[in-house]
C-alpha atoms as a PDB file:
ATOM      1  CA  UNK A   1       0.971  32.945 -42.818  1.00  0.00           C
ATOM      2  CA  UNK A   2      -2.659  33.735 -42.258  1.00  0.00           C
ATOM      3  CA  UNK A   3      -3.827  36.793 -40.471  1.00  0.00           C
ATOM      4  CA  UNK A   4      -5.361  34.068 -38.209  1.00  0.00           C
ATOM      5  CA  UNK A   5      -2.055  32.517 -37.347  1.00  0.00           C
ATOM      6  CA  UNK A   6      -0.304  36.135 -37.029  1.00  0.00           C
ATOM      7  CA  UNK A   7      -2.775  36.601 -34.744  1.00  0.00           C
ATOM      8  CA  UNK A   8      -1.981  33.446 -32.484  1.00  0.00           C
ATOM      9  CA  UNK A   9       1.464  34.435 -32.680  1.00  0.00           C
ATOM     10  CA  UNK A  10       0.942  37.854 -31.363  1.00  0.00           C
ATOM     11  CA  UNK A  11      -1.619  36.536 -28.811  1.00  0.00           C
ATOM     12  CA  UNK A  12       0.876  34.171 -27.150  1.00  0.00           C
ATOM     13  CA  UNK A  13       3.261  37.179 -26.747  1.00  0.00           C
ATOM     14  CA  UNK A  14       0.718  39.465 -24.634  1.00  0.00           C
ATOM     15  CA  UNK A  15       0.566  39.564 -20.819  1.00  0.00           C
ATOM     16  CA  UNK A  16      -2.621  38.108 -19.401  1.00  0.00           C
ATOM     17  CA  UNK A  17      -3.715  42.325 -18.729  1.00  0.00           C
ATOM     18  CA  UNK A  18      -2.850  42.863 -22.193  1.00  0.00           C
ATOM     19  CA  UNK A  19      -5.227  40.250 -22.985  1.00  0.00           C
ATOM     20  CA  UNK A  20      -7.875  40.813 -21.036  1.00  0.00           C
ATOM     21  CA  UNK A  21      -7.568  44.245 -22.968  1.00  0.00           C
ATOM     22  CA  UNK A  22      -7.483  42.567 -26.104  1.00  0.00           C
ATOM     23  CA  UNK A  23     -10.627  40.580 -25.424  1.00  0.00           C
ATOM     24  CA  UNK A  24     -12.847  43.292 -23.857  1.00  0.00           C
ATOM     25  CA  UNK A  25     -11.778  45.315 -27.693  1.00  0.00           C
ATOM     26  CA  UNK A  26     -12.342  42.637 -29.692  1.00  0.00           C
ATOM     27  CA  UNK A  27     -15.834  41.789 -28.085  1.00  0.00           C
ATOM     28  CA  UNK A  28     -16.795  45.324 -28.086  1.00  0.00           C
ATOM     29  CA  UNK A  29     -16.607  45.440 -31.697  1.00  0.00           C
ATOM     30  CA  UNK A  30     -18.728  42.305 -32.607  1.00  0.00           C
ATOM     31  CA  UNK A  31     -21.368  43.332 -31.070  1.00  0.00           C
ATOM     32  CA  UNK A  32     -21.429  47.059 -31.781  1.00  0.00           C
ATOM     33  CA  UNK A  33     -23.943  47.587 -34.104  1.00  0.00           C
ATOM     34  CA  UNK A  34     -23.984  51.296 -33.563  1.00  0.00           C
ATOM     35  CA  UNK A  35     -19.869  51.355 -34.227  1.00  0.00           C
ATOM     36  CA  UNK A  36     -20.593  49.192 -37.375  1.00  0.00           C
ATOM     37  CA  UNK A  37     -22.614  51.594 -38.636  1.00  0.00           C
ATOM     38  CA  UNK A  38     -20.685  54.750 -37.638  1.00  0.00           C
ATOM     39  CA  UNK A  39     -17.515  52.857 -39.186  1.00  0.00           C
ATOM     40  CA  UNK A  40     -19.261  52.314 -42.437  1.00  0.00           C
ATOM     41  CA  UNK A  41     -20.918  55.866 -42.824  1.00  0.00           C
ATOM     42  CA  UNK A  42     -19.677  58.435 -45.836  1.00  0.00           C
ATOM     43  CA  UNK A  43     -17.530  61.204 -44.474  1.00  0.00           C
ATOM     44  CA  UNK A  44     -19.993  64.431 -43.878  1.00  0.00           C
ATOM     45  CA  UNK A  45     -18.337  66.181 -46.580  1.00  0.00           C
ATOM     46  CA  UNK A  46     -21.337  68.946 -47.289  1.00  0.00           C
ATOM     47  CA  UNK A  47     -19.939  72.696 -46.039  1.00  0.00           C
ATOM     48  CA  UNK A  48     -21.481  74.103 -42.713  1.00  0.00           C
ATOM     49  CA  UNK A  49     -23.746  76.606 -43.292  1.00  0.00           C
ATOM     50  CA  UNK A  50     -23.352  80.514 -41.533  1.00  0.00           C
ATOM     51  CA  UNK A  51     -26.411  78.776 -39.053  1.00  0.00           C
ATOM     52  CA  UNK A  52     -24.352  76.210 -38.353  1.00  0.00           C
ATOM     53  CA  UNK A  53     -20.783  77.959 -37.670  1.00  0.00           C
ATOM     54  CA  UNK A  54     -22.065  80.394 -35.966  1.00  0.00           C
ATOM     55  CA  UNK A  55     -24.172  77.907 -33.169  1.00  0.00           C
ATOM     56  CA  UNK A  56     -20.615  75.938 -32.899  1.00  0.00           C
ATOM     57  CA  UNK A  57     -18.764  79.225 -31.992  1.00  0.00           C
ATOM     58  CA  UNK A  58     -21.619  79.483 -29.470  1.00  0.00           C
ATOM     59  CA  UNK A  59     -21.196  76.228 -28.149  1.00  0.00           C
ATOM     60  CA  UNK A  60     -17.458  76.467 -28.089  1.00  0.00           C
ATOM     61  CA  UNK A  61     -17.746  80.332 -26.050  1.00  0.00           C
ATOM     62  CA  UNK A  62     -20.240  78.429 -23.915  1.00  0.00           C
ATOM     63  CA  UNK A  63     -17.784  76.397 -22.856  1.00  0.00           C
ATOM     64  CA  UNK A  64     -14.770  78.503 -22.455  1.00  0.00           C
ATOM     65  CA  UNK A  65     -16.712  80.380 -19.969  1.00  0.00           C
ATOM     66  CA  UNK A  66     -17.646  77.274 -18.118  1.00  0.00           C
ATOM     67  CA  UNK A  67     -21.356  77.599 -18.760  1.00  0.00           C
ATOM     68  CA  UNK A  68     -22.270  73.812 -18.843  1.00  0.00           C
ATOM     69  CA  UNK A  69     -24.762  71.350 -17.676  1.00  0.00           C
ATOM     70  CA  UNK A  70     -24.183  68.251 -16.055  1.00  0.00           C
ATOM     71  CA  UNK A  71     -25.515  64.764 -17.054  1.00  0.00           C
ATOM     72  CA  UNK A  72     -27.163  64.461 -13.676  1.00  0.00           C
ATOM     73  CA  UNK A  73     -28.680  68.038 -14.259  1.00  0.00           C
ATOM     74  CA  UNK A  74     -30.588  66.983 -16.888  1.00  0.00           C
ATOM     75  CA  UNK A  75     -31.819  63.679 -15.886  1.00  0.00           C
ATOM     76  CA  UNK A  76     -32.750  65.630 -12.911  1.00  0.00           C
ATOM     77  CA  UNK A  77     -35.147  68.180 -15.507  1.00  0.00           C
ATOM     78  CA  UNK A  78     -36.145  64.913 -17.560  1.00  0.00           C
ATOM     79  CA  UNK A  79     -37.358  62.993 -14.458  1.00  0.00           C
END
């Protein structure tokens, strides 16, 4: 059997939510250029640098302690 008519098979069995769900996946990832891409990249497998540890830590103590910035704070400073 074909992957084509495993996937007929398995289609018949879903609910009409399930696909509507299946659809709105499958079309998402035709026509995601940016998903292509990120699915086709190399792993980042270089080590982080001190730099770079250290400004996640900050980040991550950031926020712990809640000190974040909304989306519409900044397209409120980019306006």
């Amino acid at each position: 059997m074909t992957a084509k008519e495993k996937l007929r098979v398995v289609v018949e069995e879903l609910s009409e939510r399930e696909a509507e769900g299946a659809l709105d996946y499958i079309a998402s990832r035709r026509h995601d250029e940016l998903g292509a891409l990120l699915d086709s990249a190399p792993l980042d497998d270089e080590p982080s640098t001190p730099e770079e540890e250290a400004a996640v830590q900050l980040a991550r103590d950031e926020l712990a302690h809640g000190e974040t910035v909304s989306l519409d704070e900044i397209r409120s400073e980019l306006a």
